[in-house]
Each structure stands twice: as structure tokens, then as C-alpha cells.
C-alpha atoms as a PDB file:
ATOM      1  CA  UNK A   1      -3.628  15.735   4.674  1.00  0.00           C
ATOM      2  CA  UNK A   2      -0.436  15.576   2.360  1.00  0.00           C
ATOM      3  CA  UNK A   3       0.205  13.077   0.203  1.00  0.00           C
ATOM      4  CA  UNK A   4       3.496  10.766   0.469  1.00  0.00           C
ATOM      5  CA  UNK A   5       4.855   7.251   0.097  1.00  0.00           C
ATOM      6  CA  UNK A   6       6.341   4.593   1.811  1.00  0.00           C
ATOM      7  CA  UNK A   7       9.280   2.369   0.976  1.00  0.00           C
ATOM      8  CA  UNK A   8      10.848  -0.048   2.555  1.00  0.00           C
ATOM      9  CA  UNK A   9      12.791  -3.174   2.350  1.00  0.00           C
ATOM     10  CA  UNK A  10      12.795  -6.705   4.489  1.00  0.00           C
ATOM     11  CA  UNK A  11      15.085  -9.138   4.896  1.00  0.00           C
ATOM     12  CA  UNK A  12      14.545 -12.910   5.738  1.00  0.00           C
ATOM     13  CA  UNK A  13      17.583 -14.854   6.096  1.00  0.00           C
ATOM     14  CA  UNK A  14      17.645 -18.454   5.978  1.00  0.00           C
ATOM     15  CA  UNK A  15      20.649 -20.799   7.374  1.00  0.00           C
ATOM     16  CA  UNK A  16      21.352 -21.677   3.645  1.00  0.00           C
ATOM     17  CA  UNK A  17      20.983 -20.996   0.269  1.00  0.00           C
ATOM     18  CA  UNK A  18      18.916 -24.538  -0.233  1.00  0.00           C
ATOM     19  CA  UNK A  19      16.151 -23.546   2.399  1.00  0.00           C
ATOM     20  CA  UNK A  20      16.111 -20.014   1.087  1.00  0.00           C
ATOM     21  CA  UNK A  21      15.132 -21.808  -2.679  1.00  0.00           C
ATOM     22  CA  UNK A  22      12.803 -23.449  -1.233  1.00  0.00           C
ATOM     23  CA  UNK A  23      11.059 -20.848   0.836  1.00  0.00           C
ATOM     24  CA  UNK A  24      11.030 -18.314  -2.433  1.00  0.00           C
ATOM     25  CA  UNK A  25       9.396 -21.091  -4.566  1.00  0.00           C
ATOM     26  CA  UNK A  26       6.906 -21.600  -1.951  1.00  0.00           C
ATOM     27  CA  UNK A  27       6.002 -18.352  -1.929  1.00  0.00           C
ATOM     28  CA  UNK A  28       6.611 -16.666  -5.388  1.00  0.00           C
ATOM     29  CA  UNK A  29       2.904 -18.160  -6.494  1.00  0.00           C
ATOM     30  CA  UNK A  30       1.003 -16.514  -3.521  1.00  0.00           C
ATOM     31  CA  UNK A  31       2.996 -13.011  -4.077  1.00  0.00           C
ATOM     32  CA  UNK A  32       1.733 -12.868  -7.401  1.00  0.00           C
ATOM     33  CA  UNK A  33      -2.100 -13.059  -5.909  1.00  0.00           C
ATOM     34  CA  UNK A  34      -1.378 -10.102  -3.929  1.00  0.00           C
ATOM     35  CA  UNK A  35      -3.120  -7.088  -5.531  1.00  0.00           C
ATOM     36  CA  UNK A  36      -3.249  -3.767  -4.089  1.00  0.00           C
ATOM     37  CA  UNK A  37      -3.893  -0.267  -5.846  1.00  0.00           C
ATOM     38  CA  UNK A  38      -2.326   1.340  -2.980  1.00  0.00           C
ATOM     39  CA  UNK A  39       0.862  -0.786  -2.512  1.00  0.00           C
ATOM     40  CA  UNK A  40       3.258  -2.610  -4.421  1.00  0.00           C
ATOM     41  CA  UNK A  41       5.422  -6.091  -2.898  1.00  0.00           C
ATOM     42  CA  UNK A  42       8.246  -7.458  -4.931  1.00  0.00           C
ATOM     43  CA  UNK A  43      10.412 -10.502  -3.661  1.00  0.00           C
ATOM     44  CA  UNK A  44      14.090 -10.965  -4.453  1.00  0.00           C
ATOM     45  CA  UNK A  45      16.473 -13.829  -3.582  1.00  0.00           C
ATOM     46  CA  UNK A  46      19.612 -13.769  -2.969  1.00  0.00           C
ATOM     47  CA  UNK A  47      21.872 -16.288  -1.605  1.00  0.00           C
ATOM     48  CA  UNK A  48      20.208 -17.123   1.686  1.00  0.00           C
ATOM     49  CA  UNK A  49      18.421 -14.139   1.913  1.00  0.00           C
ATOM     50  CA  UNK A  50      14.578 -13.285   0.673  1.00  0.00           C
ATOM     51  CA  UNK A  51      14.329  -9.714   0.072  1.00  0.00           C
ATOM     52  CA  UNK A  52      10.708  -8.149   0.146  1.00  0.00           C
ATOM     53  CA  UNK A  53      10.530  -4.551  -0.978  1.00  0.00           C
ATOM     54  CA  UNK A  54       7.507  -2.341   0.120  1.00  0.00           C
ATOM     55  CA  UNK A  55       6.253   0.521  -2.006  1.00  0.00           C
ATOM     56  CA  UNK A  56       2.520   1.803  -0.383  1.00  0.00           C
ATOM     57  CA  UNK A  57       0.924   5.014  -0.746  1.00  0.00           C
ATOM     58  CA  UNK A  58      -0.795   5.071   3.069  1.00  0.00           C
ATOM     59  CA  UNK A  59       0.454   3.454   5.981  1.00  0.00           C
ATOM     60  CA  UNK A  60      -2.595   0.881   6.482  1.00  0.00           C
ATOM     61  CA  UNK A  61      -1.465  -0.496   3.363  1.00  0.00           C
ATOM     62  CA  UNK A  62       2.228  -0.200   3.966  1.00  0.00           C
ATOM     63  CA  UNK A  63       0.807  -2.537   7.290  1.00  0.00           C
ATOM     64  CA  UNK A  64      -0.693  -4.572   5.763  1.00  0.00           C
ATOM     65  CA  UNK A  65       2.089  -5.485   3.089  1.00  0.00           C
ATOM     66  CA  UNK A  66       4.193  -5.937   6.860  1.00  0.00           C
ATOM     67  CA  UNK A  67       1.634  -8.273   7.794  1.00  0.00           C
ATOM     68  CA  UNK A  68       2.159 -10.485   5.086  1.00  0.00           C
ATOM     69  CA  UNK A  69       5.756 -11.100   4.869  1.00  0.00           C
ATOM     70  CA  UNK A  70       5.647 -11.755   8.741  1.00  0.00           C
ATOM     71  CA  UNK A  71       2.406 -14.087   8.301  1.00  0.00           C
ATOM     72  CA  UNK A  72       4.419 -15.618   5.494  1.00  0.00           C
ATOM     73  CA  UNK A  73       7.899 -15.863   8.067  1.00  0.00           C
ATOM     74  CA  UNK A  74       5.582 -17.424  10.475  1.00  0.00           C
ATOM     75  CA  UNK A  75       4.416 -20.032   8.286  1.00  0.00           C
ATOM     76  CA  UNK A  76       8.194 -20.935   7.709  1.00  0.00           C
ATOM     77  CA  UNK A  77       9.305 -21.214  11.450  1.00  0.00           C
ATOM     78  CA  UNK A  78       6.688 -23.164  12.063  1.00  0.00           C
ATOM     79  CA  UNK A  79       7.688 -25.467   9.400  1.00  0.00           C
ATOM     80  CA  UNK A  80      11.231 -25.567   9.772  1.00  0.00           C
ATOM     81  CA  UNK A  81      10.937 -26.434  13.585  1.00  0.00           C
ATOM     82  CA  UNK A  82       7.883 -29.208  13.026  1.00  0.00           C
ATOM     83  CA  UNK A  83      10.780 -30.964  10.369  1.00  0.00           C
ATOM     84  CA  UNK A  84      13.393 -30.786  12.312  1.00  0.00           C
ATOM     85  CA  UNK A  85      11.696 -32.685  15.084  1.00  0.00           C
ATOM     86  CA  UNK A  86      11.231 -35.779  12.720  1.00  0.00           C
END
């Protein structure tokens, strides 16, 4: 089997720049408890947008990188639709 990596990049973008703060503060502590030996996920804001880039030696771990940030996107749907109803 050869060896190779993956990199990728994903976007989340929020309906403003406030929300998008918010959302990277939220989350900047819980990145930094992420450890992996075969992948690597960095977070980047800017303006309304949350940029997560991927870098994973096998693609289980590139998955399971994926599985965060959309865990993590989840979380803030949810939450942005239960405040908005009150």
C-alpha cells in the first residue's frame, strides 16, 4: 500500500461576522484537545467564515477530522435555531 496524504479545507459560514466570533471562541478551546498523530486540524476566521483545514495521513483519520467539524456545525444549528425561537 503507498503512502500519501490528505488535505483539505472547510468552510462554515455564518450570517455575520458577530455569530462567526462567537462560534470560533466556542470552539477554539475544544480544537486544541484534539490530538491525533495521524492528522492535523487548524481553524481560521475570517469575517463570517470559520475555516477548518485538514492535513491526515490515512483516510479514517482524514474522517474522522470530517466528523468533527460537522459534529461541531451540528452543535451550532441546533443552537442558533433553539435561540431564535425565544
Amino acid at each position: 500500500m503507498g503512502h500519501f496524504s490528505i488535505k483539505s479545507s472547510i468552510a462554515l459560514i455564518f450570517k455575520n461576522s458577530e455569530l462567526c466570533s462567537y462560534c470560533y471562541n466556542s470552539f477554539y478551546p475544544e480544537l486544541n484537545s484534539i490530538e491525533s498523530n495521524r492528522s492535523s486540524l487548524s481553524m481560521e476566521k475570517k469575517d463570517n467564515s470559520l475555516i477548518f483545514t485538514i492535513e491526515s495521513n490515512d483516510i479514517t483519520a482524514f474522517r474522522a477530522s470530517v466528523n468533527e467539524i460537522v459534529s461541531f456545525g451540528k452543535v451550532i444549528d441546533q443552537t442558533i435555531h433553539i435561540s431564535e425561537n425565544f
